[in-house]
C-alpha atoms as a PDB file:
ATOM      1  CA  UNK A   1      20.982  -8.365   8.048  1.00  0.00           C
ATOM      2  CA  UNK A   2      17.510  -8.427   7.085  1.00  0.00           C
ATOM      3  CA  UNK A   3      15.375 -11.351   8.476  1.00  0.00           C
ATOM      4  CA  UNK A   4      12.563 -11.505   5.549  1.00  0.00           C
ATOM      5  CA  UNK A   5      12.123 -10.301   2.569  1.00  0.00           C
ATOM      6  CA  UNK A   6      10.662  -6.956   0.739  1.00  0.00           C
ATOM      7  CA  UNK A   7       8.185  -9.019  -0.554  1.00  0.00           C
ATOM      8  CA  UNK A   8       6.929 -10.787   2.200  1.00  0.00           C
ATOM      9  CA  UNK A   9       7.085  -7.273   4.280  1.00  0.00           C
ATOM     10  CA  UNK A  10       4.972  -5.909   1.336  1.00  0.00           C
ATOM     11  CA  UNK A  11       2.986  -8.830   1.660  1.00  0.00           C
ATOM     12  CA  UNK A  12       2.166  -8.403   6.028  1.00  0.00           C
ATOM     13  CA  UNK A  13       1.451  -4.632   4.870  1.00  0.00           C
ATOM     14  CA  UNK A  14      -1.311  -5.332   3.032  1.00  0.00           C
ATOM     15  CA  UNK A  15      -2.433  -8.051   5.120  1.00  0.00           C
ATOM     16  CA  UNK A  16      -2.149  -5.639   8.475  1.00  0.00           C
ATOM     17  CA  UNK A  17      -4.405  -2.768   5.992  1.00  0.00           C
ATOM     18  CA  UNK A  18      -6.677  -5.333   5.011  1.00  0.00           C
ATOM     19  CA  UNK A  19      -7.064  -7.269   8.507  1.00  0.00           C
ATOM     20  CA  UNK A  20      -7.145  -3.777  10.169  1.00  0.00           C
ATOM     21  CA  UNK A  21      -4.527  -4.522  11.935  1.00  0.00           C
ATOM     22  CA  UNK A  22      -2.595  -1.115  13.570  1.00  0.00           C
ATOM     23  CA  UNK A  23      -0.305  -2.353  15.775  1.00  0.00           C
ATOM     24  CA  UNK A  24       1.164  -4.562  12.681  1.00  0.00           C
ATOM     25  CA  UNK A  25       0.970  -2.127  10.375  1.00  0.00           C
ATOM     26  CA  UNK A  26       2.758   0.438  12.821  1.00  0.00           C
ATOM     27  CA  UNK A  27       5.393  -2.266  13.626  1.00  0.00           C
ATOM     28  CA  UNK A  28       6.374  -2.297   9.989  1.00  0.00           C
ATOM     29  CA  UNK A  29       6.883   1.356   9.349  1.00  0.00           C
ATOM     30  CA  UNK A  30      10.060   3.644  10.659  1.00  0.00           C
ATOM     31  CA  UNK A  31       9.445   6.446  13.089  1.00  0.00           C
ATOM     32  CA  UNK A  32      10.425   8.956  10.098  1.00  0.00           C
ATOM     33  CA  UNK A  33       7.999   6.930   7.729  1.00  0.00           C
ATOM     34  CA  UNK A  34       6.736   9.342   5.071  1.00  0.00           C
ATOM     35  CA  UNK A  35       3.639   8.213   2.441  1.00  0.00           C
ATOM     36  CA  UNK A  36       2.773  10.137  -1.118  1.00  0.00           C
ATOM     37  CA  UNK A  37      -0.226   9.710  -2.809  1.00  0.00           C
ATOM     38  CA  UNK A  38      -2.127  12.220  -5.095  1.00  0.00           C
ATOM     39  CA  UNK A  39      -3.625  13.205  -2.402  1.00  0.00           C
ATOM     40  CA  UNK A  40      -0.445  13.645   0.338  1.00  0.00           C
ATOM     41  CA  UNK A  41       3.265  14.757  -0.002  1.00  0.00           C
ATOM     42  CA  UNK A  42       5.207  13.130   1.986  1.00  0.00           C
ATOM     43  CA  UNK A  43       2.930  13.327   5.218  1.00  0.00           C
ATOM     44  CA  UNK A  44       4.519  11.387   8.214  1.00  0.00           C
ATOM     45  CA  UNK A  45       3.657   8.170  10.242  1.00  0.00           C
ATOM     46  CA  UNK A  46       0.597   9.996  12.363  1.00  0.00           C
ATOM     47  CA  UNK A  47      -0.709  11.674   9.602  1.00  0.00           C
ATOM     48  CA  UNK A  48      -0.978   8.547   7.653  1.00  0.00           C
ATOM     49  CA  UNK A  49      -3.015   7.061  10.240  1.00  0.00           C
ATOM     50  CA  UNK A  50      -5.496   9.666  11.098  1.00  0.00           C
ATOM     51  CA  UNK A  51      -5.776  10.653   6.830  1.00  0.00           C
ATOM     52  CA  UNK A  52      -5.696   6.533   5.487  1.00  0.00           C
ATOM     53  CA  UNK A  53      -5.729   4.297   7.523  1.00  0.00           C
ATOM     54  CA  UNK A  54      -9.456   4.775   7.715  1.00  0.00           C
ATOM     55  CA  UNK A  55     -10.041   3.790   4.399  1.00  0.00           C
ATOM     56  CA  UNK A  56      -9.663  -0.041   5.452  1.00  0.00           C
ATOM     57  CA  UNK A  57     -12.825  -0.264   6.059  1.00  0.00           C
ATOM     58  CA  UNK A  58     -13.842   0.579   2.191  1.00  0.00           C
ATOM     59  CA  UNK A  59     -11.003  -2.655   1.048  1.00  0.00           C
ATOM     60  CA  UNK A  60     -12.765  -5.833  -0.108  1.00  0.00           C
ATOM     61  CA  UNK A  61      -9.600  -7.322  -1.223  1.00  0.00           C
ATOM     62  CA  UNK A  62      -6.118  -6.080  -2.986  1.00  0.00           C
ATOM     63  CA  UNK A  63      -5.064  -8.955  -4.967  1.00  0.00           C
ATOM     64  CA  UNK A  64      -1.383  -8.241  -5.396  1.00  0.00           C
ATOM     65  CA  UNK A  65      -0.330  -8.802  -9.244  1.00  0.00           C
ATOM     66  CA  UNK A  66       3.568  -8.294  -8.852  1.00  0.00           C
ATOM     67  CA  UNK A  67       6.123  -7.368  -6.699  1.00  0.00           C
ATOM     68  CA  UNK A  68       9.418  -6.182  -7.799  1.00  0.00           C
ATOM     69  CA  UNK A  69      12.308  -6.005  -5.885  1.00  0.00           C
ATOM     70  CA  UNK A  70      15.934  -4.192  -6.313  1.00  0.00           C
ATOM     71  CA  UNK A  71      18.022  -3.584  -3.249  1.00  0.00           C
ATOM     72  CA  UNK A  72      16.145  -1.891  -0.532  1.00  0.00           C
ATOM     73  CA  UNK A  73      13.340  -1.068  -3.032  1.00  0.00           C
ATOM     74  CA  UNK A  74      10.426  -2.591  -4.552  1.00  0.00           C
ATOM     75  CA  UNK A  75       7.377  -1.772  -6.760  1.00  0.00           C
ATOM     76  CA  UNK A  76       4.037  -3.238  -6.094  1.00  0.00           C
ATOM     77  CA  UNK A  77       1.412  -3.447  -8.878  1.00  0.00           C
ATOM     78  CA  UNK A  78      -2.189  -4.694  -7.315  1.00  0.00           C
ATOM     79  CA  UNK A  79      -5.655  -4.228  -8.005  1.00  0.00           C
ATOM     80  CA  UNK A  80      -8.658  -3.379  -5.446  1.00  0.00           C
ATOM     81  CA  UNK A  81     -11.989  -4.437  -4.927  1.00  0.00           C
ATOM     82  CA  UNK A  82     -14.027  -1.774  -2.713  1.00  0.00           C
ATOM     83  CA  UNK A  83     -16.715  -3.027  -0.146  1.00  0.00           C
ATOM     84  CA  UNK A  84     -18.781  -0.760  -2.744  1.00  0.00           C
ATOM     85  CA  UNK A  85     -17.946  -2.679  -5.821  1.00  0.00           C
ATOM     86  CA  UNK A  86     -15.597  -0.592  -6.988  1.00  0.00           C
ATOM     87  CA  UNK A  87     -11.781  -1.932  -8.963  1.00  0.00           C
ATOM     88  CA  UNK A  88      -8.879  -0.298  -9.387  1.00  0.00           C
ATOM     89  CA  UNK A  89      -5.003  -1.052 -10.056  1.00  0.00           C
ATOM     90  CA  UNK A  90      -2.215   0.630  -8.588  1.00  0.00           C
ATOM     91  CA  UNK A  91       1.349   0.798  -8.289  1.00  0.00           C
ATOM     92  CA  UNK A  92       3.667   1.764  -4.934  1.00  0.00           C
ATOM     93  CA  UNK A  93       6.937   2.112  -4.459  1.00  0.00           C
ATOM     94  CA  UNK A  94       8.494   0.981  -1.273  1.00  0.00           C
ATOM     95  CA  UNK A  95      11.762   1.801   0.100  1.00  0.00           C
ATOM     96  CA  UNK A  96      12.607   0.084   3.360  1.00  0.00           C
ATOM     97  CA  UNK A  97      15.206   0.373   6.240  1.00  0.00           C
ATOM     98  CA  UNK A  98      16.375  -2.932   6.918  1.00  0.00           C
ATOM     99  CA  UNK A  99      13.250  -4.877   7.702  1.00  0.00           C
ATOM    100  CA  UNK A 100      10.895  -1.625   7.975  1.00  0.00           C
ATOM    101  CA  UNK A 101       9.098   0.572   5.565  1.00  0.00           C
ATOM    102  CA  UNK A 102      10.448   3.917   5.432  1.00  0.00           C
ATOM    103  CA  UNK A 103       8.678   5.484   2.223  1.00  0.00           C
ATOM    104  CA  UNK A 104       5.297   4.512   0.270  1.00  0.00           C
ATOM    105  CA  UNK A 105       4.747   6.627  -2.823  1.00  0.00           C
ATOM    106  CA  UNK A 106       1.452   5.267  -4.325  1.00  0.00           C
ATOM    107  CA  UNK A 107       0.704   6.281  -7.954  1.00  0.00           C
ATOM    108  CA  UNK A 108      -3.356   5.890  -8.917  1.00  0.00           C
ATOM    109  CA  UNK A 109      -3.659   3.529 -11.845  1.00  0.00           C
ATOM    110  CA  UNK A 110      -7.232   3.045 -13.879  1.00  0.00           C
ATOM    111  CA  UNK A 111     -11.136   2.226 -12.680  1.00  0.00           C
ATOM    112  CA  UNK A 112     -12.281  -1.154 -13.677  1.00  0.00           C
ATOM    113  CA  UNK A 113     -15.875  -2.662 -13.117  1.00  0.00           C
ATOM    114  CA  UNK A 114     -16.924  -6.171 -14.065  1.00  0.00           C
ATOM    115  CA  UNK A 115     -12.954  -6.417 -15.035  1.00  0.00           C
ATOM    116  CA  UNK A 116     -13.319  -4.157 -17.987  1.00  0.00           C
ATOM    117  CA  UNK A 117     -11.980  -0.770 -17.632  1.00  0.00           C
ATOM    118  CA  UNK A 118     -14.394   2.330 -17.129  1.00  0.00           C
ATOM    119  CA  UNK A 119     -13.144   5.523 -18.908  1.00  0.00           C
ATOM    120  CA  UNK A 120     -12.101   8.516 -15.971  1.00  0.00           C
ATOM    121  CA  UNK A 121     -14.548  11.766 -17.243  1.00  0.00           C
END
């Protein structure tokens, strides 16, 4: 029986990225974890920390807009503020084993700046 919620996992995940926090953020995931992004298929759980986990450094903030939840799945819809100024909003879809992330599939939403959105060319 799960312990805490898919929210408030969703929740420590973004608080271990943000905090730089490894050893949280490796706690949460599965041995077989597997993250898709644009930019990865399905690469596993030391892939994902030698290709992203990097990119913590370049988070400001994610302020988390809405979290949706259905069984042992939930959507997260947040938007990002880059150390460089940059904003963005994206969606990911979580599936979990029991109280551990198994799959992240992130799907790149639009550029904002000043809250307005900025037109991809």
């Amino acid at each position: 029986m799960s312990s805490a919620s898919k929210s408030d996992i969703i929740r420590s995940c973004f608080a271990a990225f943000k905090a730089k926090d490894r050893k949280r953020m490796e706690d949460l995931l599965t041995d077989d974890f597997r993250f898709t992004s644009p930019y990865d298929d399905a690469i596993d759980k030391a892939t994902y920390f030698e290709r992203c986990w990097p990119n913590s450094d370049l988070i400001q903030a994610h302020i988390l807009e809405r979290i949706l939840e259905q069984g042992s799945e939930a959507f997260v819809t947040y938007r990002c503020l880059t150390t460089g100024g940059k904003e963005f909003r994206n969606t990911e879809f979580f599936a979990f084993d029991g109280d551990r992330i198994r799959q992240i599939d992130v799907y790149f939403g639009a550029a904002y700046r000043n809250g307005a959105f900025v037109k991809d060319e």
